[in-house]
Protein backbone atom coordinates (compact mmCIF):
# COMPACT_ATOMS: atom_id res chain seq x y z
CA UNK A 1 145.19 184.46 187.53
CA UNK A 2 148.05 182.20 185.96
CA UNK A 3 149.30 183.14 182.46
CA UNK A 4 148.95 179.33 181.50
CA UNK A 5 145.31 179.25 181.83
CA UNK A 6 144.98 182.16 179.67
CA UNK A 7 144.37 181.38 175.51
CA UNK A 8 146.41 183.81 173.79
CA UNK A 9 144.34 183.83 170.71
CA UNK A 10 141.82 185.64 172.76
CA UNK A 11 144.56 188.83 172.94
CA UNK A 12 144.15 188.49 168.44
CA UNK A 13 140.46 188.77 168.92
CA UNK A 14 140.07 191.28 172.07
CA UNK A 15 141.97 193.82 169.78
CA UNK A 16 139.85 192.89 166.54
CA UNK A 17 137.08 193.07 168.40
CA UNK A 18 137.98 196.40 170.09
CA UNK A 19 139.47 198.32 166.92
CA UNK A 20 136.82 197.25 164.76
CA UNK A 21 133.86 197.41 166.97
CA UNK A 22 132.51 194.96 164.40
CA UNK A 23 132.24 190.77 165.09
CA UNK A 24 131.75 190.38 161.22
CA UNK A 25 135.16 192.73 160.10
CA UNK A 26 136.83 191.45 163.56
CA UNK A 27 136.66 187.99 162.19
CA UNK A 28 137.53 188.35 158.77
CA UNK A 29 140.51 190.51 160.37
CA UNK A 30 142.34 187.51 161.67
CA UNK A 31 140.41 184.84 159.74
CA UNK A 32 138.08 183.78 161.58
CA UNK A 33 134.31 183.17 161.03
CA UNK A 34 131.46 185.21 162.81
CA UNK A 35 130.24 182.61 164.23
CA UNK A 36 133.74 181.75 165.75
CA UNK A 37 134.52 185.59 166.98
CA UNK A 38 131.14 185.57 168.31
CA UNK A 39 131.93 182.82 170.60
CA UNK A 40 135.13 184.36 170.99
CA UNK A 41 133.40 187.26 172.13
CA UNK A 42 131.38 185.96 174.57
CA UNK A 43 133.93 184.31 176.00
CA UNK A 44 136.17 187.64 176.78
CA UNK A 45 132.86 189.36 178.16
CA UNK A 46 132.83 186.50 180.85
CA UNK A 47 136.33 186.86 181.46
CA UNK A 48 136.12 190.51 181.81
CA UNK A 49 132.60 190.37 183.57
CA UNK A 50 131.59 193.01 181.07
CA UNK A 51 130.10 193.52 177.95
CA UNK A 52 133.05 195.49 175.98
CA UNK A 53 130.98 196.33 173.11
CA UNK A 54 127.41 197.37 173.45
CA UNK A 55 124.92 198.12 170.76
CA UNK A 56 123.98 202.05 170.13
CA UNK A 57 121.30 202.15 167.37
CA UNK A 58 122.81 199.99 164.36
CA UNK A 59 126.50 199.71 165.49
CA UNK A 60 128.64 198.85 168.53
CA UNK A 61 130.08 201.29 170.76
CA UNK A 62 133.02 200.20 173.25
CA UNK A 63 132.28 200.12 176.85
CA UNK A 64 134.17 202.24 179.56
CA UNK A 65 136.25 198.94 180.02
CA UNK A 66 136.49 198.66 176.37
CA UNK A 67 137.62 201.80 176.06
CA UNK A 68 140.56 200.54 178.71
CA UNK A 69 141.73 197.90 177.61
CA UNK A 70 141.86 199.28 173.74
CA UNK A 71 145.72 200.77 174.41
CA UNK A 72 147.01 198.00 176.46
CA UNK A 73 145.42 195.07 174.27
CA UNK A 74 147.58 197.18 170.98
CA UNK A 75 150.32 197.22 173.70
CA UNK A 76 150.19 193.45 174.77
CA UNK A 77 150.12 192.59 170.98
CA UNK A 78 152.86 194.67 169.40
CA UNK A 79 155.23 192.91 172.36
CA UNK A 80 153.74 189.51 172.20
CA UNK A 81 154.80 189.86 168.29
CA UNK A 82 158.21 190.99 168.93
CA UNK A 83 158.60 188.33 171.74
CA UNK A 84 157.67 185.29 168.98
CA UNK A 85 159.54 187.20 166.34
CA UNK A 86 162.80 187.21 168.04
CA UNK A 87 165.85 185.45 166.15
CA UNK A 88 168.78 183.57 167.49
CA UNK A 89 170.73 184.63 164.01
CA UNK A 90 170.35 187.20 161.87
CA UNK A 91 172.09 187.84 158.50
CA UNK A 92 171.60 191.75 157.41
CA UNK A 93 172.26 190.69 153.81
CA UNK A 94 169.18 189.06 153.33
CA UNK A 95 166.76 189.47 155.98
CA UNK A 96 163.57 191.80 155.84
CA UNK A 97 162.24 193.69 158.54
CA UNK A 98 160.89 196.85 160.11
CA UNK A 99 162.93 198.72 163.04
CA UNK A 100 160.35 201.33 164.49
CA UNK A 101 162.65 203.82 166.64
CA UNK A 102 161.51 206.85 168.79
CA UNK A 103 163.01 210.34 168.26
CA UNK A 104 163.03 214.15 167.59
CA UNK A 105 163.78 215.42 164.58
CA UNK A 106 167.20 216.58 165.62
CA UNK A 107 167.97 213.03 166.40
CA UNK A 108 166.73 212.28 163.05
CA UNK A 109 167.95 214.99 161.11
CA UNK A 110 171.82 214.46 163.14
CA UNK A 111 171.78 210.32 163.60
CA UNK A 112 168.69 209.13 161.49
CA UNK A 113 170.00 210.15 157.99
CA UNK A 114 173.45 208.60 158.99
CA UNK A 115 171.92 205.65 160.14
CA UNK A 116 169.54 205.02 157.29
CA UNK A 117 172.62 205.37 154.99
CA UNK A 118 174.34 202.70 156.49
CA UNK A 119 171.65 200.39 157.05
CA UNK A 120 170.76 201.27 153.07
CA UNK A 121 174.33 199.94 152.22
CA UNK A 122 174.32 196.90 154.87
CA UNK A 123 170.93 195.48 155.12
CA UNK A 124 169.00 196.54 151.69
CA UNK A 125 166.20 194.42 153.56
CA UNK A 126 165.82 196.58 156.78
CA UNK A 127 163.40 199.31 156.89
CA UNK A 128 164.03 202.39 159.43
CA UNK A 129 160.75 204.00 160.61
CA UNK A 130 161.33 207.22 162.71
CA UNK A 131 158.75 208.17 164.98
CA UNK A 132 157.69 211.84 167.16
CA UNK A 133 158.85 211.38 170.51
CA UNK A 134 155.04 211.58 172.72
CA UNK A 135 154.70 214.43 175.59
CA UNK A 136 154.57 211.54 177.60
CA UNK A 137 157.85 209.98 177.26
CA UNK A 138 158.73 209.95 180.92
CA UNK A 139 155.83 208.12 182.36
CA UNK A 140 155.53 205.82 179.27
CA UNK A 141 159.16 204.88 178.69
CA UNK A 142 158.35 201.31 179.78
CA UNK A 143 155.09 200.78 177.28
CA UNK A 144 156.92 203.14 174.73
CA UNK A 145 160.38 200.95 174.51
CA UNK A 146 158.04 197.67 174.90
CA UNK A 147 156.33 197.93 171.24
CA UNK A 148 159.33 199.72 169.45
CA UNK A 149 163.04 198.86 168.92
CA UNK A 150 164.27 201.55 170.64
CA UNK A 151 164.28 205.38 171.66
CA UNK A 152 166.69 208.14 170.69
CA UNK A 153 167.22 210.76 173.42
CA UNK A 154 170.20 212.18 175.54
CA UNK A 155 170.92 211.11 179.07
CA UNK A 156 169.25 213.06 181.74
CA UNK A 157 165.30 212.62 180.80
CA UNK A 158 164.56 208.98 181.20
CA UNK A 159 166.66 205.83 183.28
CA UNK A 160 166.15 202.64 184.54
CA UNK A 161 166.66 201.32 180.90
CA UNK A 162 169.87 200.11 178.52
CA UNK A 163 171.29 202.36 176.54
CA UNK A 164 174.04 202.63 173.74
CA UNK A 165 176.46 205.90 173.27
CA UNK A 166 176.46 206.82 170.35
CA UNK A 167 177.81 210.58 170.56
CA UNK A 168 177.98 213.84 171.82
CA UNK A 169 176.99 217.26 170.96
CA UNK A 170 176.47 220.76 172.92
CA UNK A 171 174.02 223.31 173.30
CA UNK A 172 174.13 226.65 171.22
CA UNK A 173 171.90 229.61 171.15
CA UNK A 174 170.44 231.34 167.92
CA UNK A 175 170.20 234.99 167.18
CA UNK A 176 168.59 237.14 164.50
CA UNK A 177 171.40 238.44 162.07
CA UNK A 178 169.83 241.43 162.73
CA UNK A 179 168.98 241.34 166.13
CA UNK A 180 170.77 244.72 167.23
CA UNK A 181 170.56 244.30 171.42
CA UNK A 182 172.99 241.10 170.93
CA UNK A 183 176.49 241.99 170.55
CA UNK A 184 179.43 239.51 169.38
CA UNK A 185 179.07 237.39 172.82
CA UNK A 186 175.47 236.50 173.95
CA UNK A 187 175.79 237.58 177.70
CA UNK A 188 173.44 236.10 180.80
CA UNK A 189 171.46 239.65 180.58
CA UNK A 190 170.66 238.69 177.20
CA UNK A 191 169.89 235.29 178.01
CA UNK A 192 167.15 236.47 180.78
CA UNK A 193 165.90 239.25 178.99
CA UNK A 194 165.39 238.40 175.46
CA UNK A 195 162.36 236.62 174.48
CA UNK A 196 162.59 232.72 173.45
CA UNK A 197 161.51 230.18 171.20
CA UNK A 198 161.71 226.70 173.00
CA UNK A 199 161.36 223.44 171.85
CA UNK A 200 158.30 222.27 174.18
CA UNK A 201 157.94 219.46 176.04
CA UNK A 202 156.28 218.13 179.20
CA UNK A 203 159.60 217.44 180.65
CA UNK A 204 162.78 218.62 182.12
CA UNK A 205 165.94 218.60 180.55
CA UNK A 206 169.70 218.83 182.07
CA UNK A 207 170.24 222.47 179.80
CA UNK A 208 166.92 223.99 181.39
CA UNK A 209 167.44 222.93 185.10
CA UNK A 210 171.31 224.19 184.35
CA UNK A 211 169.67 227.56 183.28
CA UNK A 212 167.45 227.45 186.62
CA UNK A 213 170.85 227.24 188.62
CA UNK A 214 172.39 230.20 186.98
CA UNK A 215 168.96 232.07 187.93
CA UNK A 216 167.58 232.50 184.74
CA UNK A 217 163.95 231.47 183.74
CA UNK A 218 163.36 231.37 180.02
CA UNK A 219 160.71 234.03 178.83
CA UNK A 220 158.99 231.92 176.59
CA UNK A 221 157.47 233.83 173.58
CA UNK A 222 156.58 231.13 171.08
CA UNK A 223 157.09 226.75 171.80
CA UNK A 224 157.13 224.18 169.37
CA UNK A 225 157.22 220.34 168.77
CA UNK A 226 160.15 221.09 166.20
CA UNK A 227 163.94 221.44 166.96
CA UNK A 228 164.56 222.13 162.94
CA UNK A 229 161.90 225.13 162.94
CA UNK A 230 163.62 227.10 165.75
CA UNK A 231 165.85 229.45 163.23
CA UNK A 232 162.42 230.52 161.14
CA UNK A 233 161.32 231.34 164.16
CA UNK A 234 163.91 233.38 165.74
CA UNK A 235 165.46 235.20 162.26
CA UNK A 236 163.93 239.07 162.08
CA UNK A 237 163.11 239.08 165.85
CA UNK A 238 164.20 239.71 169.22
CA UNK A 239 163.83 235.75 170.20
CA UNK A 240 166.46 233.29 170.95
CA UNK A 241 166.67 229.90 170.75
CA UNK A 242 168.84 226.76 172.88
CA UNK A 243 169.72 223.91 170.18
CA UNK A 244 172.10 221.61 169.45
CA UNK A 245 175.56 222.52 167.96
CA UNK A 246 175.62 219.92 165.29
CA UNK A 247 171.81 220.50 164.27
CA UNK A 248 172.66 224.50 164.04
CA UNK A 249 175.84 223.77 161.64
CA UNK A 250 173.55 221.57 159.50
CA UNK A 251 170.68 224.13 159.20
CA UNK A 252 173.62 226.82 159.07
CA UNK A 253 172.49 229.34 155.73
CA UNK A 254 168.30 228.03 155.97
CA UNK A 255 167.49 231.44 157.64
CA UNK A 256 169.06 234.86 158.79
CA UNK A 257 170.31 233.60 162.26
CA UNK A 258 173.65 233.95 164.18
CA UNK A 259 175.18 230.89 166.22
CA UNK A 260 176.00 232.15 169.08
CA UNK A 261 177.86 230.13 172.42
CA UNK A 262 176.44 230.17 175.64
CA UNK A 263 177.39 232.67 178.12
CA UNK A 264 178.31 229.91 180.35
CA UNK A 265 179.90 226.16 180.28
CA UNK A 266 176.98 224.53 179.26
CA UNK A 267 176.08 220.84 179.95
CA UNK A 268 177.25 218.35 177.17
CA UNK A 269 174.51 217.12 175.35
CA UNK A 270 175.38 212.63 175.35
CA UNK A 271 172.74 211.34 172.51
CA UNK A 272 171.87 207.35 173.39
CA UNK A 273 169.81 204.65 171.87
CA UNK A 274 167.57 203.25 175.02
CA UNK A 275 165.54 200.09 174.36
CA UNK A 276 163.75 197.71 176.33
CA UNK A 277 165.50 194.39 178.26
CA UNK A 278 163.01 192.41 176.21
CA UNK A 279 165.56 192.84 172.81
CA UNK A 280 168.74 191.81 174.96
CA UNK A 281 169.78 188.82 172.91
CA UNK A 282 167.41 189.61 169.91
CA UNK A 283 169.96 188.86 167.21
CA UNK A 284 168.29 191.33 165.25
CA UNK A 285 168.29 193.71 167.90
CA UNK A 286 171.98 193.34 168.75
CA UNK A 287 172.69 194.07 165.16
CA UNK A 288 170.83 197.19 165.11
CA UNK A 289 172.38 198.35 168.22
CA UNK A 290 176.26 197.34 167.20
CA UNK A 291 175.42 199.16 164.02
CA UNK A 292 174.21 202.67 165.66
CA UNK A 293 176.69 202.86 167.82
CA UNK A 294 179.20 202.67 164.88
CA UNK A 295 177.08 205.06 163.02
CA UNK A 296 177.08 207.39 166.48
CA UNK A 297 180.70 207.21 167.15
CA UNK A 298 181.18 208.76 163.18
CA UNK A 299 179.05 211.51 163.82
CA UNK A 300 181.97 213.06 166.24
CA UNK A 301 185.07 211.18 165.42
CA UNK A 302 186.74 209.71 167.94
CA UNK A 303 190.14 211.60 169.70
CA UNK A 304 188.63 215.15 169.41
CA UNK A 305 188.15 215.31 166.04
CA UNK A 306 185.02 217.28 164.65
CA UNK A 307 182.65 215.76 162.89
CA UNK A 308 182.97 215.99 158.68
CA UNK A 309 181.62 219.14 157.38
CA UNK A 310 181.30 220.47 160.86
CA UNK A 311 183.20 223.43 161.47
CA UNK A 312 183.30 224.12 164.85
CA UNK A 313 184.98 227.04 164.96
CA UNK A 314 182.18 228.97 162.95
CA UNK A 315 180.32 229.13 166.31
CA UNK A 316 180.88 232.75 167.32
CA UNK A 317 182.23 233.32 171.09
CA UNK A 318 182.13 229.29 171.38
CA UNK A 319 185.38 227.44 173.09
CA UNK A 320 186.53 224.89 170.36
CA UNK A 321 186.79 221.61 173.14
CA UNK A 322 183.80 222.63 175.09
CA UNK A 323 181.76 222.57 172.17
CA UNK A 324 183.00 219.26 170.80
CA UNK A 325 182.74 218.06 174.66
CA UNK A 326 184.45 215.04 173.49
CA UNK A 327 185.15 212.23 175.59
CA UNK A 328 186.93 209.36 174.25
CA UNK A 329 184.60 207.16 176.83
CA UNK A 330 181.18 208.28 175.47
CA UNK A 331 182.73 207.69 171.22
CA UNK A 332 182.98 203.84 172.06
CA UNK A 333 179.24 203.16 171.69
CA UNK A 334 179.39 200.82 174.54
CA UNK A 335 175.82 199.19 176.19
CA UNK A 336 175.62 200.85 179.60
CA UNK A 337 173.53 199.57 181.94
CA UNK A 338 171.37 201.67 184.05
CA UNK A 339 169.91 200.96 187.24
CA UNK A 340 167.75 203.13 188.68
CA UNK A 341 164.17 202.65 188.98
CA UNK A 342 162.40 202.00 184.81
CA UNK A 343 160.48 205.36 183.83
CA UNK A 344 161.69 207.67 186.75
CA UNK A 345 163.62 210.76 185.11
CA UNK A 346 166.58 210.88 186.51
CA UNK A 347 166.58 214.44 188.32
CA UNK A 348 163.12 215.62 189.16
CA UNK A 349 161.54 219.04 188.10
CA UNK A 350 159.25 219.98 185.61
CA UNK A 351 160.75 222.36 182.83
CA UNK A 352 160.02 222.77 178.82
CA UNK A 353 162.63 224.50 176.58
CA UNK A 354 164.95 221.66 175.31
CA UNK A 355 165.17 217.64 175.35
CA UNK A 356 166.84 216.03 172.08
């Protein structure tokens, strides 16, 4: 079927009509009348060949269809509205608008607050809204980065998509102040035999398959959907915990916990904002994106310096330039271009402990 024989106002009323369940509320949702959504109605259910809603008792229940097309008609609307939306200029000073971004609450807690700051200062306008990354992020990167402005997370999950640098950080462990089978160094016995506290996800990350390498699996005691829980959970027990360097200095003192360096060169952890090829030459978008990456390349400094009020050196056992892992190249905040195949993660395997 050709796109030009399709009315887009019919996308407007499919998703009234599907949210609401209701011709009456559907109508006076996008100002229409009920006689008007009910021919608008009838006119999808030929399209479709289906009924979409069908009456149960004294109310409308969607059909299997309906059901179906419920996500992607949200999906086809939130893009169709940032596809019309779209500016050719765009002054921070005085425009008003909503940036939606994806991200853990490291990336928030690390990048967010620095962000918001900035955009506070610059664009008094602009509104930041931070969002859970879904369990789902690598099979709905493309849908995900379609209806939002963009997606926080480090190289090494997702691909296929642009991304800007914006910095660097490494991978720490935590340990119970008190924890008396962990000396001043956290060895590799410790690593494999300790219990954990992960940070669970449905997929891999570079620092888990690293730890498969090295022959360790993670003995998983306790997972959750929170990076800035993981001390609580690990202070007065025999658990550990992988996180990020800078999130451990910020959360340094909330709980009885040591941070420790790995018993191993860990993999660098490089933090990037991906977004969709639909906000290339967004004005608005290009803005947002020239703006984190000066916001990212502050969190680490550029020429090896650490970040301000991060003292690097207060990680016990950890190697002062391996921890800052900084590399003038990944501090310039650059758009790099990826191009491998959109949504495919880009080393297979199925792990849980730690994404960002």
């Amino acid at each position: 079927m050709s796109l030009a024989s399709l009315d887009l106002n019919l996308v407007v009323a499919l998703r009234a009509l599907l949210e609401e369940r209701n011709v009456t509320r559907a109508g006076r949702r996008v100002g229409l009348s009920q006689p008007a959504m009910s021919a608008s109605l009838a006119r999808l259910r030929r399209h479709f060949d289906d009924d979409l809603l069908s009456r149960v008792g004294g109310h409308y229940e969607l059909t299997a269809l309906g059901q179906v097309l419920l996500d992607r008609t949200s999906t086809a609307c939130d893009l169709l509205e940032r596809l019309f939306t779209s500016q050719a200029d765009f002054d921070p000073a005085v425009e008003e608008r909503e940036f939606t971004i994806v991200s853990s609450d490291y990336a928030v807690a690390v990048f967010g607050a620095a962000l918001a700051r900035t955009v506070h200062e610059e664009a008094p306008g602009i509104r930041l809204r931070f969002v859970q990354t879904p369990p789902g992020i690598v099979e709905q990167a493309g849908t995900l980065l379609s209806t939002t402005e963009g997606l926080l997370m480090p190289h090494g999950i997702i691909s296929g998509f642009p991304a800007t640098e914006l910095y660097r950080d490494q991978w720490v462990f935590l340990v119970a102040d008190d924890n008396p089978e962990v000396g001043e160094r956290l060895t590799r016995d410790d690593v494999a035999r300790l219990p954990w506290v992960t940070y669970q996800r449905t997929y891999d990350a570079p620092a888990v398959r690293q730890l498969g390498m090295l022959g360790i699996e993670p003995r998983v005691e306790v997972s959750v959907d929170s990076f800035t829980v993981l001390p609580f959970l690990v202070a007065g027990t025999r658990r550990i915990a992988l996180v990020q360097a800078l999130l451990a200095e910020r959360l340094r003192g909330v709980a009885p916990v040591r941070i420790m360096a790995a018993p191993y060169e860990s993999v660098p952890l490089q933090e990037a904002l991906w977004w969709h090829p639909v906000h290339t030459h967004d004005a608005a978008h290009m803005w947002l994106r020239e703006t984190a990456a000066r916001v990212g390349a502050s969190v680490t400094g550029h020429g090896g310096r650490a970040a301000e009020g991060y003292d690097i050196q207060a990680v016990e056992g950890l190697d002062i330039r391996a921890a800052q892992g900084l590399d003038n190249q990944a501090a310039e905040g650059h758009d790099t271009p990826v191009t491998e195949g959109p949504g495919r993660p880009a080393d297979g395997g199925a792990g849980h402990p730690a994404g960002g």
